[in-house]
PDB file of N, CA and C in Angstrom:
ATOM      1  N   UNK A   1       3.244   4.561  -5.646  1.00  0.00           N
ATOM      2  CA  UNK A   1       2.460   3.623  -6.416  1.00  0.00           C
ATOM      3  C   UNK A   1       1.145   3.294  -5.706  1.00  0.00           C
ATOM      4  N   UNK A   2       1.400   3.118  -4.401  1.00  0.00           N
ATOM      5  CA  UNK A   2      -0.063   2.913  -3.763  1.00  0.00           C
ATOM      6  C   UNK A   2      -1.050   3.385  -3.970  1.00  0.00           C
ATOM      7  N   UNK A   3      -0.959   4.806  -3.579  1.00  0.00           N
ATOM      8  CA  UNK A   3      -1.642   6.506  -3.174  1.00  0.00           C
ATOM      9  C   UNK A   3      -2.121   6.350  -4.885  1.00  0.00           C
ATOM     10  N   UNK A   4      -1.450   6.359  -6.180  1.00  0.00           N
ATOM     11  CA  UNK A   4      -1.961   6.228  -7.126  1.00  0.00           C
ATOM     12  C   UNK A   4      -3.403   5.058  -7.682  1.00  0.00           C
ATOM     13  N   UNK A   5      -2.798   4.024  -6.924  1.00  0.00           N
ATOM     14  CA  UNK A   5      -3.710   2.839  -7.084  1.00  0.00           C
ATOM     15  C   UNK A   5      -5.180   3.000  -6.489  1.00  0.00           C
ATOM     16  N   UNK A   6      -4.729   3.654  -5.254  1.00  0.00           N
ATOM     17  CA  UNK A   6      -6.494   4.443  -4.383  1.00  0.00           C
ATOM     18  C   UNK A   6      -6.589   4.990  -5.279  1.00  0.00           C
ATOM     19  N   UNK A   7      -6.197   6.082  -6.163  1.00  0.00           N
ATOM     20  CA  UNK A   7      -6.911   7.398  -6.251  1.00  0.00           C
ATOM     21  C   UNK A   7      -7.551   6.656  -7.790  1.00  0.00           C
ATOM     22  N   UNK A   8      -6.725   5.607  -8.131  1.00  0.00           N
ATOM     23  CA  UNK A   8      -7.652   4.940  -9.474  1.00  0.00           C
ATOM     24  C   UNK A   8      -8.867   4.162  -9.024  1.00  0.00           C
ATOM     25  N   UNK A   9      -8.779   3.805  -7.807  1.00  0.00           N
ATOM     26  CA  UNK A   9      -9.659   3.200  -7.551  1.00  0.00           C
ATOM     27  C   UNK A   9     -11.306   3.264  -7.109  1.00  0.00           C
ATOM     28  N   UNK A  10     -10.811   4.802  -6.145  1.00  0.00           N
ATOM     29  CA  UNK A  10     -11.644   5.518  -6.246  1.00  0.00           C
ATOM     30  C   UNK A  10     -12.254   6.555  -7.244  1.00  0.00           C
ATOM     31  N   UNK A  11     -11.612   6.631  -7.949  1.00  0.00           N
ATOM     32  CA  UNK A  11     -12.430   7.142  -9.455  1.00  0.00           C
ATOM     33  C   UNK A  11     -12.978   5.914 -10.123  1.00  0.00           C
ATOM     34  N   UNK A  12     -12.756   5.008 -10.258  1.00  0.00           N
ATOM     35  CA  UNK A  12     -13.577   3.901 -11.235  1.00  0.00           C
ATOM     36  C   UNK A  12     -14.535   3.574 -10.044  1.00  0.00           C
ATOM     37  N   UNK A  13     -14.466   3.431  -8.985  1.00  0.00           N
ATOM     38  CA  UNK A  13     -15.850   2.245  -8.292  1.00  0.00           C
ATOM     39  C   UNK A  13     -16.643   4.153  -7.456  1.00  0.00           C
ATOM     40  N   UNK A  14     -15.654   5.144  -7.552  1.00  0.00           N
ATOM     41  CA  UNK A  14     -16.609   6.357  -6.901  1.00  0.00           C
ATOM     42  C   UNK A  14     -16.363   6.230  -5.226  1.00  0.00           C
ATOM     43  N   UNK A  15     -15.908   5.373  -4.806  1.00  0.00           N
ATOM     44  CA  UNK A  15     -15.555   5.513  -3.615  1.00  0.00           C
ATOM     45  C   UNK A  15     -14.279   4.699  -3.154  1.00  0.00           C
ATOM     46  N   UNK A  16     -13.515   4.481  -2.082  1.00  0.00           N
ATOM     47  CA  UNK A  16     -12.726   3.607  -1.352  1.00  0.00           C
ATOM     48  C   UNK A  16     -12.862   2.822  -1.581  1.00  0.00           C
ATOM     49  N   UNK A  17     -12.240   1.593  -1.205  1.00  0.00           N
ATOM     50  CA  UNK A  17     -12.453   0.365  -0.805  1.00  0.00           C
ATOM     51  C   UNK A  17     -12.334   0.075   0.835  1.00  0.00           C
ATOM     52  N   UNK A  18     -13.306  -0.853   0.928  1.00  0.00           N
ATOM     53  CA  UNK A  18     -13.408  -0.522   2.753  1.00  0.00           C
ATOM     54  C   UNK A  18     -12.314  -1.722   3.139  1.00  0.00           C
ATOM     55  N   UNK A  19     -11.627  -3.045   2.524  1.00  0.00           N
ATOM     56  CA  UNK A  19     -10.868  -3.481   2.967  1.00  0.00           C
ATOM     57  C   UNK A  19      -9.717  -3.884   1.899  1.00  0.00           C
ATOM     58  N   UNK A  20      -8.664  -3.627   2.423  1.00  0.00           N
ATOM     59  CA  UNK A  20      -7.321  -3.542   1.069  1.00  0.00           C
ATOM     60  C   UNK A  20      -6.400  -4.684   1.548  1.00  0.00           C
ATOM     61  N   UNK A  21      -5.532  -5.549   1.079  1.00  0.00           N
ATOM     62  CA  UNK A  21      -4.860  -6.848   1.333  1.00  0.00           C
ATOM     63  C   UNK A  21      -3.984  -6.601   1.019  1.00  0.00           C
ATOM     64  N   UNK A  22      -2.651  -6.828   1.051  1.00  0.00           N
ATOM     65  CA  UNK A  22      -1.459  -6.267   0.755  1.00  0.00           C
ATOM     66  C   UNK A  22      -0.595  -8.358  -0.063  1.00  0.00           C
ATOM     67  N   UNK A  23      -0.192  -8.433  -0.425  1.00  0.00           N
ATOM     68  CA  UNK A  23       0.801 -10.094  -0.641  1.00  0.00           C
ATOM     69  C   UNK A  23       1.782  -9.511  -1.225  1.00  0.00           C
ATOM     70  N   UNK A  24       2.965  -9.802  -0.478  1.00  0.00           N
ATOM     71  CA  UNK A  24       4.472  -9.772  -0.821  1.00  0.00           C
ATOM     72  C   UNK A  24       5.389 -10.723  -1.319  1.00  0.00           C
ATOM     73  N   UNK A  25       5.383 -10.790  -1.984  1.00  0.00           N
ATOM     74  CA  UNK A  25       6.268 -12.457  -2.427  1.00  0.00           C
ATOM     75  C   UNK A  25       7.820 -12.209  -2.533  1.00  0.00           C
ATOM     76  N   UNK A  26       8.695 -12.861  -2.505  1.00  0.00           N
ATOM     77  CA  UNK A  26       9.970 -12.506  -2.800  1.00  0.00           C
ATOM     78  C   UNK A  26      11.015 -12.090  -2.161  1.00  0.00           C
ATOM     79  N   UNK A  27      10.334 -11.953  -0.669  1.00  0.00           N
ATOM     80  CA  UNK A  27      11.461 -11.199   0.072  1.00  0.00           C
ATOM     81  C   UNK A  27      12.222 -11.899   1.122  1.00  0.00           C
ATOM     82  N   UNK A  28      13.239 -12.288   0.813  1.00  0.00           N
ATOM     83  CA  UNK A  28      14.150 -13.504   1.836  1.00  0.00           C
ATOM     84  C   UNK A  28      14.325 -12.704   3.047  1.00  0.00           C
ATOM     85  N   UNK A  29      15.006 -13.711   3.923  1.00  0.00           N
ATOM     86  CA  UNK A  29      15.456 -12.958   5.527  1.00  0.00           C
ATOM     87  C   UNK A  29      16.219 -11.749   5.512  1.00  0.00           C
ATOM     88  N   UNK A  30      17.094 -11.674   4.641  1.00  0.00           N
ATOM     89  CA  UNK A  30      18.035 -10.730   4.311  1.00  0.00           C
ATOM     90  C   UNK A  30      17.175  -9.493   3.707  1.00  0.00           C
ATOM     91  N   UNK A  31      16.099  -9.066   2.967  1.00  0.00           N
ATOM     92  CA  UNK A  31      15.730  -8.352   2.616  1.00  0.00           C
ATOM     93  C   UNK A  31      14.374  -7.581   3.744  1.00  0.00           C
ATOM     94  N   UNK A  32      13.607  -8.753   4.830  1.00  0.00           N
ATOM     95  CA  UNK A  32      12.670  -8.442   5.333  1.00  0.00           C
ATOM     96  C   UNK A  32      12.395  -7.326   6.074  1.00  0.00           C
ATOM     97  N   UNK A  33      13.954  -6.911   6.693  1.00  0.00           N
ATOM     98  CA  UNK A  33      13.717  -5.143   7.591  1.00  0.00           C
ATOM     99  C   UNK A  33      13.705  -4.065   6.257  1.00  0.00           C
ATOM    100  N   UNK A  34      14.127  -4.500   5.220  1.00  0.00           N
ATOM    101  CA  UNK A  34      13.938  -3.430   4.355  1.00  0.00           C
ATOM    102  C   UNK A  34      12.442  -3.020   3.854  1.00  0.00           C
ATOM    103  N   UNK A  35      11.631  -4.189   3.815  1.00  0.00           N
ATOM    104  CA  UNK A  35      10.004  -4.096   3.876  1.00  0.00           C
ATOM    105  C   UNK A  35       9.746  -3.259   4.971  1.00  0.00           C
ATOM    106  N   UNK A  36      10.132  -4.056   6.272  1.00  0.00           N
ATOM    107  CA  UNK A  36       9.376  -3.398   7.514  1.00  0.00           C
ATOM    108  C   UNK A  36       9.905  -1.865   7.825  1.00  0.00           C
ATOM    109  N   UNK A  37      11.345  -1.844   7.689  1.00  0.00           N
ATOM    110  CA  UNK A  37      11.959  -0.175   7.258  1.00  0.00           C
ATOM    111  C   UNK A  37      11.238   0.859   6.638  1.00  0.00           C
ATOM    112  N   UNK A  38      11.346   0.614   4.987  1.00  0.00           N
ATOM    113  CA  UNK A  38      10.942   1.012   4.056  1.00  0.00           C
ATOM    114  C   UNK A  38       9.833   0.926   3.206  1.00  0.00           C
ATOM    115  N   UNK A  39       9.103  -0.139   2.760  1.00  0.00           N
ATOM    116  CA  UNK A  39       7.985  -0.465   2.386  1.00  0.00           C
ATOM    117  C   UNK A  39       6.976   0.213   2.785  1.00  0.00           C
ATOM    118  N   UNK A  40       6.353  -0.221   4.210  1.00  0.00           N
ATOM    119  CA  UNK A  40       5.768  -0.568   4.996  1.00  0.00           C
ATOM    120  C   UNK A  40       5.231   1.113   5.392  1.00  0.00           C
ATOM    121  N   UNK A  41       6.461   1.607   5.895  1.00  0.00           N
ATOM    122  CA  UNK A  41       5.926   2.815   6.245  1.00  0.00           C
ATOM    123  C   UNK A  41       5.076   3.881   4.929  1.00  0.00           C
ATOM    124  N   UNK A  42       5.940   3.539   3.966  1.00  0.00           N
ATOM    125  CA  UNK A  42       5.272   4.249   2.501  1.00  0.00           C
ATOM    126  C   UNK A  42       3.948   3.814   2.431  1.00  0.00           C
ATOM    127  N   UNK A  43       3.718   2.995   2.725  1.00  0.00           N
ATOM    128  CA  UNK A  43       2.186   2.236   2.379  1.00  0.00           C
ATOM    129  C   UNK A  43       1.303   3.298   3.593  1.00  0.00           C
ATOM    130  N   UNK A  44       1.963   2.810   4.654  1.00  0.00           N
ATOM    131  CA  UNK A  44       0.599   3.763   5.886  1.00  0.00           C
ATOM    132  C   UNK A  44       0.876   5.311   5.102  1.00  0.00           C
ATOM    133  N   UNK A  45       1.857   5.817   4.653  1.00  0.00           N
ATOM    134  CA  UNK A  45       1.829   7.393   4.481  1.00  0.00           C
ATOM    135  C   UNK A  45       0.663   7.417   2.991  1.00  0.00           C
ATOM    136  N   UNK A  46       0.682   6.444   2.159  1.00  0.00           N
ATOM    137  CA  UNK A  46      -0.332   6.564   1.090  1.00  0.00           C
ATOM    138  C   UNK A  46      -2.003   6.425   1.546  1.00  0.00           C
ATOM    139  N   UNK A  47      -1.525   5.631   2.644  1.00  0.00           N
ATOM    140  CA  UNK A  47      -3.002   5.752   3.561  1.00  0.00           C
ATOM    141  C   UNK A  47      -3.610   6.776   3.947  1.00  0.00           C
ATOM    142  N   UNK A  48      -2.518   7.036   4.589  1.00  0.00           N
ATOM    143  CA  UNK A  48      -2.877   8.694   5.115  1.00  0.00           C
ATOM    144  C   UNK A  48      -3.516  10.076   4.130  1.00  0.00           C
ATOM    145  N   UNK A  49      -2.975   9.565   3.225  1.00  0.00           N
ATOM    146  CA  UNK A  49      -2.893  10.530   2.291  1.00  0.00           C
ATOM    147  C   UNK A  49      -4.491  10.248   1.261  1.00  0.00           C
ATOM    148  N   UNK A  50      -4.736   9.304   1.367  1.00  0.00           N
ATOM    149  CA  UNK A  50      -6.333   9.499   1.238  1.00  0.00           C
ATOM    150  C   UNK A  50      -7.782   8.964   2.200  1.00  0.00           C
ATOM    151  N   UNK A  51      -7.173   8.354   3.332  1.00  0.00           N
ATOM    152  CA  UNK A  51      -8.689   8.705   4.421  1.00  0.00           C
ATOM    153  C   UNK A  51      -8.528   9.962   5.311  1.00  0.00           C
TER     154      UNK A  51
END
């Protein structure tokens, strides 16, 4: 979903965005290593995947 969201993004504005913000809402104690597990790493690999 990320990697999609750049690649829309950079087709409508023609370039990147030079700073991106992330807000997570919703995720109790019990769920938080599953962000930092799982989430988290997907997000840097969508990164990767377009700078």
């Amino acid at each position: 979903m990320v990697g999609e969201l750049l690649e829309y993004y950079r087709e409508w504005n023609g370039q990147l965005a030079n700073k991106i913000v992330f807000y997570r809402d919703g995720v109790d104690d019990g769920q938080f290593a599953r962000v930092l597990n799982f989430e988290i790493p997907q997000i840097k690999a969508a990164f990767k995947g377009e700078f």
